[in-house]
C-alpha atoms as a PDB file:
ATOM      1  CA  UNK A   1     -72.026  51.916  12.150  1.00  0.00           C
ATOM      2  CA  UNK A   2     -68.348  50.994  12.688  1.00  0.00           C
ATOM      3  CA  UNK A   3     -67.465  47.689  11.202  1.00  0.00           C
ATOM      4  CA  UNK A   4     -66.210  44.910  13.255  1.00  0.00           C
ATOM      5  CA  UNK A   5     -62.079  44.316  12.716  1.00  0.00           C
ATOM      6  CA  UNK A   6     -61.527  41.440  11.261  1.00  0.00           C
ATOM      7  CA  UNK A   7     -58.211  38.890  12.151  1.00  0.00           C
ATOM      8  CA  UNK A   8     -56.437  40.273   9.275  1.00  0.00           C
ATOM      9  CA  UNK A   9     -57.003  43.918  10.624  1.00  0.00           C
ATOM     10  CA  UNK A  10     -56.186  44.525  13.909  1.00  0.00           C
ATOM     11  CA  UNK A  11     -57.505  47.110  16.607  1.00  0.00           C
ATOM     12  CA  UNK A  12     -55.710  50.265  16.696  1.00  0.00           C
ATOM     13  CA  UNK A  13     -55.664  49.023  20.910  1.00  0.00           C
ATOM     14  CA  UNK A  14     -53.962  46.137  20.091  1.00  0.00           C
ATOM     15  CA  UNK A  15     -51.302  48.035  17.458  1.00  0.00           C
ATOM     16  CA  UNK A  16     -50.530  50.537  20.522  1.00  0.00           C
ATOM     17  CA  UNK A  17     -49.877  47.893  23.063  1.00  0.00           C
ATOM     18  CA  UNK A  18     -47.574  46.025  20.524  1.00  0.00           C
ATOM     19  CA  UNK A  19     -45.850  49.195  19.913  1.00  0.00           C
ATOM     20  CA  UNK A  20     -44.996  49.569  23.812  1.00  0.00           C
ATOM     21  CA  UNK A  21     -43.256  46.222  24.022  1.00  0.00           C
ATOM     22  CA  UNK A  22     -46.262  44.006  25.228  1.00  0.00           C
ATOM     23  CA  UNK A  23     -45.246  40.754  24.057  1.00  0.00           C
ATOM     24  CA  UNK A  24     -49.208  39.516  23.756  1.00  0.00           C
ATOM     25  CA  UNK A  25     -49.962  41.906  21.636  1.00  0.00           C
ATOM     26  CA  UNK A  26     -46.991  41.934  19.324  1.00  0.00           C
ATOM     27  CA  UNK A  27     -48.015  37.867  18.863  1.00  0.00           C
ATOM     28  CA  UNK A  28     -51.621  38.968  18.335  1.00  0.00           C
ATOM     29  CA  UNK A  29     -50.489  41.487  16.009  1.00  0.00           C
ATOM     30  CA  UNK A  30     -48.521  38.967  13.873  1.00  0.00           C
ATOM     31  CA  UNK A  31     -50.895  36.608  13.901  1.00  0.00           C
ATOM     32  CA  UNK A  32     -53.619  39.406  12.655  1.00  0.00           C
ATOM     33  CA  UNK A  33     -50.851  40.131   9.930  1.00  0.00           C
ATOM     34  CA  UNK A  34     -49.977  36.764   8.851  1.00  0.00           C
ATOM     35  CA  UNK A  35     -53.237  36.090   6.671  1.00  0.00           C
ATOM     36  CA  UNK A  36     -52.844  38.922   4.696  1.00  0.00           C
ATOM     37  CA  UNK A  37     -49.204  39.769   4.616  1.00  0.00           C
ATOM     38  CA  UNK A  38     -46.722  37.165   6.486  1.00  0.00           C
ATOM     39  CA  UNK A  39     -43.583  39.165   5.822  1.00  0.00           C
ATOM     40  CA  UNK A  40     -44.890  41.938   7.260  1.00  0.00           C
ATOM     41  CA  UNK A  41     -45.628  39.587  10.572  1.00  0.00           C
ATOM     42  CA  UNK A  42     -42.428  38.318  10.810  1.00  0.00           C
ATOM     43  CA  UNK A  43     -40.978  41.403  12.162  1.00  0.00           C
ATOM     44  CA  UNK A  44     -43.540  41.187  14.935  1.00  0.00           C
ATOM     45  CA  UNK A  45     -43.028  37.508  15.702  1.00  0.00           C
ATOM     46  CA  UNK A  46     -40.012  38.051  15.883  1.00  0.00           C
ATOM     47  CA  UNK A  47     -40.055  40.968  19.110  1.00  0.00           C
ATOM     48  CA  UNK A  48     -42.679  38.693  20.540  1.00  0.00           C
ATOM     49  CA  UNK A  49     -39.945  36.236  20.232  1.00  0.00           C
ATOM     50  CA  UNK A  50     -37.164  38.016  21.673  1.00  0.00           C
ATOM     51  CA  UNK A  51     -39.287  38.528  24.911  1.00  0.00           C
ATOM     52  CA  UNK A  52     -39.548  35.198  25.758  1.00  0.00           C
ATOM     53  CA  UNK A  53     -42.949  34.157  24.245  1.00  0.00           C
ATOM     54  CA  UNK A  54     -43.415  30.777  23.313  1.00  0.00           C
ATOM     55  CA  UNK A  55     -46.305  30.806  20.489  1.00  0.00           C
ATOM     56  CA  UNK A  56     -44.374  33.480  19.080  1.00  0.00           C
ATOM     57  CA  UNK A  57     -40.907  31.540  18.462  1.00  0.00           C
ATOM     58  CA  UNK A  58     -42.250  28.426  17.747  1.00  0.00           C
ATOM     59  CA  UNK A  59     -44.146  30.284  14.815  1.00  0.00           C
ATOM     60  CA  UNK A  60     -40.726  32.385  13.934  1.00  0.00           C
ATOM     61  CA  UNK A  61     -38.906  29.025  13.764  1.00  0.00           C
ATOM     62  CA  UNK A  62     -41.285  27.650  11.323  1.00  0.00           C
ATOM     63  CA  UNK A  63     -41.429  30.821   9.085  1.00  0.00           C
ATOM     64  CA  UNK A  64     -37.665  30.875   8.915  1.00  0.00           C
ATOM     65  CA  UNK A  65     -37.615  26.821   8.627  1.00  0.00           C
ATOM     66  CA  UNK A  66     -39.578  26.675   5.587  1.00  0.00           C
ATOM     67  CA  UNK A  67     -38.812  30.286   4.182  1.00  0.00           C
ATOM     68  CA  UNK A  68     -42.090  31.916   4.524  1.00  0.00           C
ATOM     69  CA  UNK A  69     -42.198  35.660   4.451  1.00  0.00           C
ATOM     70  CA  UNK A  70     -38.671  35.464   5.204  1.00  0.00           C
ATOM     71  CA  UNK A  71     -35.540  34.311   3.709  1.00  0.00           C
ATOM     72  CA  UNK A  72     -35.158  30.679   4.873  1.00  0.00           C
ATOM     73  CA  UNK A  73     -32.717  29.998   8.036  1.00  0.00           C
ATOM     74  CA  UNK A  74     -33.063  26.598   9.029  1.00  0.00           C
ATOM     75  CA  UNK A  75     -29.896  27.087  11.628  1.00  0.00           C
ATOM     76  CA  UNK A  76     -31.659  29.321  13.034  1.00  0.00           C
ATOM     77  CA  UNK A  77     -35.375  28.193  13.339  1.00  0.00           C
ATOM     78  CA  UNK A  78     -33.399  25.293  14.991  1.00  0.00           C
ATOM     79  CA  UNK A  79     -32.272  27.823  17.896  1.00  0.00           C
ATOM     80  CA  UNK A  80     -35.833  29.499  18.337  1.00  0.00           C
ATOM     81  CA  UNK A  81     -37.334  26.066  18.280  1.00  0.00           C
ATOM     82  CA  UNK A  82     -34.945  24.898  20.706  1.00  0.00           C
ATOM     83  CA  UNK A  83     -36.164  27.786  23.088  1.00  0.00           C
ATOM     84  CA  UNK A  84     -39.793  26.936  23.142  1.00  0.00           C
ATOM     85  CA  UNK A  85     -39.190  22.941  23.171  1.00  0.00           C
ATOM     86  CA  UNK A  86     -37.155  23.359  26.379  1.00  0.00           C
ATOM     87  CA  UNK A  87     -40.661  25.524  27.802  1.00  0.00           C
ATOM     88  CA  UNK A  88     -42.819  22.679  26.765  1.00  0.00           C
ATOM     89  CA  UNK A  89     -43.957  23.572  23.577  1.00  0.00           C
ATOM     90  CA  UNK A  90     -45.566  20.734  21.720  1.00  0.00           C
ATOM     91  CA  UNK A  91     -45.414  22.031  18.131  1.00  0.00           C
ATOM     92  CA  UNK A  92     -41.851  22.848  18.717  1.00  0.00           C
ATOM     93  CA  UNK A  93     -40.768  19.603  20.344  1.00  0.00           C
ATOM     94  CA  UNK A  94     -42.132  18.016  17.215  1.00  0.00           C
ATOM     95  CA  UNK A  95     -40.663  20.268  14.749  1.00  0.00           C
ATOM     96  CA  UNK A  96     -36.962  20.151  16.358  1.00  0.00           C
ATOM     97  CA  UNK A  97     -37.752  16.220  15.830  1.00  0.00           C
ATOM     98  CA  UNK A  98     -38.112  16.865  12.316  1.00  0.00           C
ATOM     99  CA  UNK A  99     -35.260  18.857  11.991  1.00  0.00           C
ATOM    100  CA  UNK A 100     -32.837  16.447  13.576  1.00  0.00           C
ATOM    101  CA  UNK A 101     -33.979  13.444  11.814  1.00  0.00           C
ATOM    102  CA  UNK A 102     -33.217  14.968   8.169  1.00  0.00           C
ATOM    103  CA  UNK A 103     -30.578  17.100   9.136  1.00  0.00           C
ATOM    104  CA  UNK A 104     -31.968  20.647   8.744  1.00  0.00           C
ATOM    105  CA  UNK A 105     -30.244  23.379  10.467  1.00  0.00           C
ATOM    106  CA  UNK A 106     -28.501  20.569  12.453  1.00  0.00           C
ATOM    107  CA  UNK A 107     -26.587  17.169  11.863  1.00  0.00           C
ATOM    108  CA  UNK A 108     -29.296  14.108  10.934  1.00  0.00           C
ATOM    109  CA  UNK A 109     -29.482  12.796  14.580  1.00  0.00           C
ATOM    110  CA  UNK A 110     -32.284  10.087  14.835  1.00  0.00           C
ATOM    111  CA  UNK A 111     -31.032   9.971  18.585  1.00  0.00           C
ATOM    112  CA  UNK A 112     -32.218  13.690  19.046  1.00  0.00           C
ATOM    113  CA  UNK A 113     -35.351  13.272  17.198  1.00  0.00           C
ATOM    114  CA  UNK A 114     -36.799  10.042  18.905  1.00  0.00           C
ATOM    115  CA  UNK A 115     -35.883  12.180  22.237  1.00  0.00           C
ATOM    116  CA  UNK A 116     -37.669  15.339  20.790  1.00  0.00           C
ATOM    117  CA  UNK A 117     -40.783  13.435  19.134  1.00  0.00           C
ATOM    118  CA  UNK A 118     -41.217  11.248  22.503  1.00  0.00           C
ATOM    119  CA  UNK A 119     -41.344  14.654  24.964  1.00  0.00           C
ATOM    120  CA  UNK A 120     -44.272  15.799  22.319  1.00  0.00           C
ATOM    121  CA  UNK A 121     -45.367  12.366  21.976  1.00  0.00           C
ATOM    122  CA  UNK A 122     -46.205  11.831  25.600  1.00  0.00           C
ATOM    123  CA  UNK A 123     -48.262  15.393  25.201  1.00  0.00           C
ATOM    124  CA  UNK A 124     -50.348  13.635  22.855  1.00  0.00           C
ATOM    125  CA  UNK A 125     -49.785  15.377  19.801  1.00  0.00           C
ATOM    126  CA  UNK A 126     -50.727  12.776  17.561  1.00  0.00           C
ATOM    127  CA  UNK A 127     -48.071  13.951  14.840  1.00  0.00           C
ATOM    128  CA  UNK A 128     -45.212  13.284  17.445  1.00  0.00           C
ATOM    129  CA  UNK A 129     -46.673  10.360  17.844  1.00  0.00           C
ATOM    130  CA  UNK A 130     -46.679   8.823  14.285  1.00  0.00           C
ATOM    131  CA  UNK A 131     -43.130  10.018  13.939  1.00  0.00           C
ATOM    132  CA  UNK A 132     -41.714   8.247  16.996  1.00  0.00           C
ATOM    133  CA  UNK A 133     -43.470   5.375  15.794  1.00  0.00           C
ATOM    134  CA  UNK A 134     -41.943   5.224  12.518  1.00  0.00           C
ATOM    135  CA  UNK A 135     -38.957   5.684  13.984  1.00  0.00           C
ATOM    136  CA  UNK A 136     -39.171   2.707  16.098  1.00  0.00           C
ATOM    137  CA  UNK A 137     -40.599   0.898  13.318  1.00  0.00           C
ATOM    138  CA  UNK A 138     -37.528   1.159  11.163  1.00  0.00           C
ATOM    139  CA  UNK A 139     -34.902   0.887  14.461  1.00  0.00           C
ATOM    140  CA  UNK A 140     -33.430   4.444  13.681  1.00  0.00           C
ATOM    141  CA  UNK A 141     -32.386   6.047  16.519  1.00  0.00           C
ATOM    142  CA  UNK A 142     -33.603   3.783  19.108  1.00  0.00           C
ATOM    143  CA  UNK A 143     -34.447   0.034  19.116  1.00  0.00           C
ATOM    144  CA  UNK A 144     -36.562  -1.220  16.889  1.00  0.00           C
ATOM    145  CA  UNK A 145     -39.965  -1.964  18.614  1.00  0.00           C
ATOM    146  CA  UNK A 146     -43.212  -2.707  16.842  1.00  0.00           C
ATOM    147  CA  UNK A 147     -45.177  -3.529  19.586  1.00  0.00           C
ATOM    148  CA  UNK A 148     -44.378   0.098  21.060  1.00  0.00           C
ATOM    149  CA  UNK A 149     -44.979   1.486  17.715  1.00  0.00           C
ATOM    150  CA  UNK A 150     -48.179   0.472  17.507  1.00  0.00           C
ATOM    151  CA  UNK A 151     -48.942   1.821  20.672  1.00  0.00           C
ATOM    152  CA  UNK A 152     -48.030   5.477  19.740  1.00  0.00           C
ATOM    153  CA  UNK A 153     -49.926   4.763  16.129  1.00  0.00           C
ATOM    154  CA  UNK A 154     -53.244   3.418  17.789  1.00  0.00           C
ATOM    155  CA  UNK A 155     -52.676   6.927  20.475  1.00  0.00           C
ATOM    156  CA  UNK A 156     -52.694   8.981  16.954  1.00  0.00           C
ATOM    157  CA  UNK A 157     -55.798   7.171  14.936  1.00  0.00           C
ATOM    158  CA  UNK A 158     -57.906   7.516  17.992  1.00  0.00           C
ATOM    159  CA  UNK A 159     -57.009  11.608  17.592  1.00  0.00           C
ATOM    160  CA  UNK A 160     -58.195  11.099  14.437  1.00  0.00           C
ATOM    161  CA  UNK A 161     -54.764  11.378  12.541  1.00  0.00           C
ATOM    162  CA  UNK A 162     -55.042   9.875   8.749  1.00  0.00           C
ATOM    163  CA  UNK A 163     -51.250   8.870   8.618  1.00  0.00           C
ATOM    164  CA  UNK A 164     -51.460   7.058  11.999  1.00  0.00           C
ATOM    165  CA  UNK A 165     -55.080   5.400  10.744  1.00  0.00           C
ATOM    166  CA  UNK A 166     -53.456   4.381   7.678  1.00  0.00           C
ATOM    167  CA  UNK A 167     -49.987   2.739   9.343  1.00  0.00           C
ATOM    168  CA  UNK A 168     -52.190   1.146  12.330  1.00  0.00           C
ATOM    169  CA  UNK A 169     -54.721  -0.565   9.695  1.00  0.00           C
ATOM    170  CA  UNK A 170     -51.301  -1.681   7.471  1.00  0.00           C
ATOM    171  CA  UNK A 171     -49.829  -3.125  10.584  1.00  0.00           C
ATOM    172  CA  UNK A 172     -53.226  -4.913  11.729  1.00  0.00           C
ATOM    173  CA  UNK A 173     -53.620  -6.307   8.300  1.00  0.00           C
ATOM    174  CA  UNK A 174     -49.974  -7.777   8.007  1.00  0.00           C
ATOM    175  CA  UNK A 175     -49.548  -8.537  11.688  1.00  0.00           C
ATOM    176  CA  UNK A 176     -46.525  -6.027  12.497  1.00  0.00           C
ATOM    177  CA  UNK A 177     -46.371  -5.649  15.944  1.00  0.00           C
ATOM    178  CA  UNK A 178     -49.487  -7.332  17.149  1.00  0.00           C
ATOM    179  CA  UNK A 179     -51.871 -10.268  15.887  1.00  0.00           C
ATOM    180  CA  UNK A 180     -53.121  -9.759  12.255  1.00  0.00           C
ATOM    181  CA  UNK A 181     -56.252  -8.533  12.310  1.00  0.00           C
ATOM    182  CA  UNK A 182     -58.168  -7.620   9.105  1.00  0.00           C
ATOM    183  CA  UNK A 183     -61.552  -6.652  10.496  1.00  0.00           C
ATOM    184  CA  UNK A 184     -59.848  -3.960  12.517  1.00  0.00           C
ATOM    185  CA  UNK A 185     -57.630  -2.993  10.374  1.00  0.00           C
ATOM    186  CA  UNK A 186     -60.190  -2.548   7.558  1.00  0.00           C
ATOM    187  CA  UNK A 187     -62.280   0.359   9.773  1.00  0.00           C
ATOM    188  CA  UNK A 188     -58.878   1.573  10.348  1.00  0.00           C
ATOM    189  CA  UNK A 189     -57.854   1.999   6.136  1.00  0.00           C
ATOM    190  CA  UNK A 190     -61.398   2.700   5.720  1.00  0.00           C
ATOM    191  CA  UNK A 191     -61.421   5.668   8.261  1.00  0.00           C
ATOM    192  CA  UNK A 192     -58.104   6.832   6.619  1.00  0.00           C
ATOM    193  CA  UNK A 193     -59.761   6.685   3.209  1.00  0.00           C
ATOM    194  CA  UNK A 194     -62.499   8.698   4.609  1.00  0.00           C
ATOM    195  CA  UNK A 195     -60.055  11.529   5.598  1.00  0.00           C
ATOM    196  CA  UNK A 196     -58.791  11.452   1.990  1.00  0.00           C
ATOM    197  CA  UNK A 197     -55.879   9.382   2.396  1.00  0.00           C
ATOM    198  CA  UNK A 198     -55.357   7.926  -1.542  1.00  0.00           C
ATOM    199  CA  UNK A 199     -52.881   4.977   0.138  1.00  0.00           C
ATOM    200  CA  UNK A 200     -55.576   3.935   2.576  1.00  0.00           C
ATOM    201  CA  UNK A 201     -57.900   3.351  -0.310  1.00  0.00           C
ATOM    202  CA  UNK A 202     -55.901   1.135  -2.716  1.00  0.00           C
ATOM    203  CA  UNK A 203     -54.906  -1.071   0.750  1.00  0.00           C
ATOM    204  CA  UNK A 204     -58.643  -1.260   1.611  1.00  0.00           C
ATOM    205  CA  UNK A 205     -58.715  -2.196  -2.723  1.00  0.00           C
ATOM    206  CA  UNK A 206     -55.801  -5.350  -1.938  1.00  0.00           C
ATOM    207  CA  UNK A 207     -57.908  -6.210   1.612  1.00  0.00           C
ATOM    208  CA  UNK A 208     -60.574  -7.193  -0.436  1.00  0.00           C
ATOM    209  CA  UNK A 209     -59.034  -8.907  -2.549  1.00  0.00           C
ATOM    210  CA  UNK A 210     -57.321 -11.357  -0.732  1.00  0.00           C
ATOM    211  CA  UNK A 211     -60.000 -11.735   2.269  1.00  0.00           C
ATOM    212  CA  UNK A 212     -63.489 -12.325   1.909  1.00  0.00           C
ATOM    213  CA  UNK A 213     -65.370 -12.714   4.880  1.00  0.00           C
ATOM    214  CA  UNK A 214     -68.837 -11.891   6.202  1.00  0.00           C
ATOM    215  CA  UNK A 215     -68.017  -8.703   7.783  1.00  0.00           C
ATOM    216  CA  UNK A 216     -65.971  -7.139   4.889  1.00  0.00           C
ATOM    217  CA  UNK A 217     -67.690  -3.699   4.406  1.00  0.00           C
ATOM    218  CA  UNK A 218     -68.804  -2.246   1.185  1.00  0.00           C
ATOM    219  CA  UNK A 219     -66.213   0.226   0.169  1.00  0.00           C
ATOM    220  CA  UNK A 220     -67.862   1.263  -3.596  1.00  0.00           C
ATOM    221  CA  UNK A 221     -68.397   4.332  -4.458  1.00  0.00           C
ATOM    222  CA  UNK A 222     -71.735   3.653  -5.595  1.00  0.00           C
ATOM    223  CA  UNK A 223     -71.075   3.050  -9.139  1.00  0.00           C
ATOM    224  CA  UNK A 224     -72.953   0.307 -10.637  1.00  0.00           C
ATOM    225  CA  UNK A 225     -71.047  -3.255 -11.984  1.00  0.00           C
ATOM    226  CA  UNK A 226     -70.895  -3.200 -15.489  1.00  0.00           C
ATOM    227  CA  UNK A 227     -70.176  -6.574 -15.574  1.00  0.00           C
ATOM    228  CA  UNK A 228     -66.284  -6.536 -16.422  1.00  0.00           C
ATOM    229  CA  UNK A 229     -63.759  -7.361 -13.283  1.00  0.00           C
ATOM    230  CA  UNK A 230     -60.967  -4.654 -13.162  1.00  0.00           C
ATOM    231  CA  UNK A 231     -57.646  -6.053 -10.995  1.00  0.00           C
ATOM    232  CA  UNK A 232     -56.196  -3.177  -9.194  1.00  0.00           C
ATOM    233  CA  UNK A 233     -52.849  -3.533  -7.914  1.00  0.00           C
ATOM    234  CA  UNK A 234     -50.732  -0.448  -7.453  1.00  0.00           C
ATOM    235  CA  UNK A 235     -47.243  -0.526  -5.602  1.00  0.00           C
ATOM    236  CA  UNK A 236     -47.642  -0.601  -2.103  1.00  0.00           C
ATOM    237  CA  UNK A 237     -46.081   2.146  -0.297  1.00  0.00           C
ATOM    238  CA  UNK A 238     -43.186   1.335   2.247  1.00  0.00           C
ATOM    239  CA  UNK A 239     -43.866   1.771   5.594  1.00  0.00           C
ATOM    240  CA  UNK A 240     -41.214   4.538   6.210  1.00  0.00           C
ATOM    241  CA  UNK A 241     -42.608   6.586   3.795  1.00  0.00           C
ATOM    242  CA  UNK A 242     -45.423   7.721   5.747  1.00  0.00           C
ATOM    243  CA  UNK A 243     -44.626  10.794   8.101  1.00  0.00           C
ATOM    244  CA  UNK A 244     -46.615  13.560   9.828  1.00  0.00           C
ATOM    245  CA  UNK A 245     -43.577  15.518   9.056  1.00  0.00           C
ATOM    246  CA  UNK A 246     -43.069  19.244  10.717  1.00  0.00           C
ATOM    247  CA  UNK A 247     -46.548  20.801  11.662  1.00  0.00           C
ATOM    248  CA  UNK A 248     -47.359  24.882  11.613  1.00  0.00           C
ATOM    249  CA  UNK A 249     -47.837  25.450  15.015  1.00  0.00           C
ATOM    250  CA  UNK A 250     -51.557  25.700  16.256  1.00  0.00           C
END
């Protein structure tokens, strides 16, 4: 009995239609490739690219972006990110974001890269959305807006997003951009923490400390008090420092 192909090996059907020039296949191909050999993908991204397929150039750009499986071009993942943005592509909006706001492959425009993150951002990719939030948080490249901010943050933590749960519980519990609210912004940190988020746990540590009401949730471990009273007061990270950053495309 013939075994099933797996994604890393790819039907001899699939193989033959990539060799004619059909641009599904290539991407399938490359995708098939990528787990077990990436350069070896990039080749086939990259035809997939060059006929106009969107999947295919967003995942070119962010191969040659972050130099993996090929030497690193950030000038020109810009240009093949640049192509799929302008089709729509959400990954790609949010990547060409990222690569205006630090200046990768293009001048650091914040400008650009609040335009790029909103178009994504309105898509609801939560990742767009904590970046256009931080930068309207900080007033870089567009007017500084909390309220709006948290708008885009509270769009991301209901997707679930860690960095977005994290930022909307810091703003609730220091009233940035709407009322102070430590209840909420407790199961916020506390949802963050869940999702592994070290930063969300030491703020849920300092919520404690400095409010004690009824509803305040038990956030031990389950270890058992041995009596002595540890203070635990790590720096608090800035806000700015907290950014969903350029995704791999899904």
């Amino acid at each position: 009995m013939l075994a099933k192909p797996t994604l890393a090996t790819p039907t001899l059907w699939t193989r033959m239609k990539a060799e004619l020039g059909d641009s599904d296949a290539q991407f399938r191909l490359a995708e098939a490739l990528r787990t077990a050999d990436v350069a070896a993908s990039v080749s086939w991204y990259r035809r997939a690219a060059r006929q106009g397929h969107v999947a295919a150039q967003t995942m070119l750009a962010f191969l040659l972006a972050n130099g993996i499986g090929v030497e690193a071009d950030p000038r020109r993942a810009v240009s093949w990110y640049r192509r799929a943005a302008a089709k729509g592509d959400v990954g790609a909006q949010n990547n060409l974001g990222y690569m205006h706001e630090h200046g990768a492959g293009v001048p650091c425009d914040p400008a650009k890269a609040a335009l790029w993150y909103r178009l994504a951002a309105l898509q609801h990719s939560a990742p767009a959305q904590v970046n256009l939030a931080l930068l309207l948080l900080d007033g870089r490249g567009v007017d500084r807006d909390e309220a709006e901010a948290v708008r885009w943050l509270r769009a991301a933590a209901e997707q679930g997003h860690p960095a977005a749960q994290y930022r909307l519980g810091l703003c609730l519990r220091e009233g940035v951009g709407l009322a102070c609210d430590p209840a909420e912004a407790a199961l916020w940190l506390q949802a963050a923490a869940a999702a592994g988020d070290r930063d969300a746990l030491v703020a849920l540590a300092e919520l404690r400390q400095t409010v004690l009401p009824d509803w305040a949730p038990d956030w031990s471990d389950g270890a058992e008090d041995d009596g002595e009273t540890v203070e635990w007061r790590p720096e608090q990270r800035p806000m700015q420092e907290v950014h969903a950053g350029a995704i791999p495309p899904g």
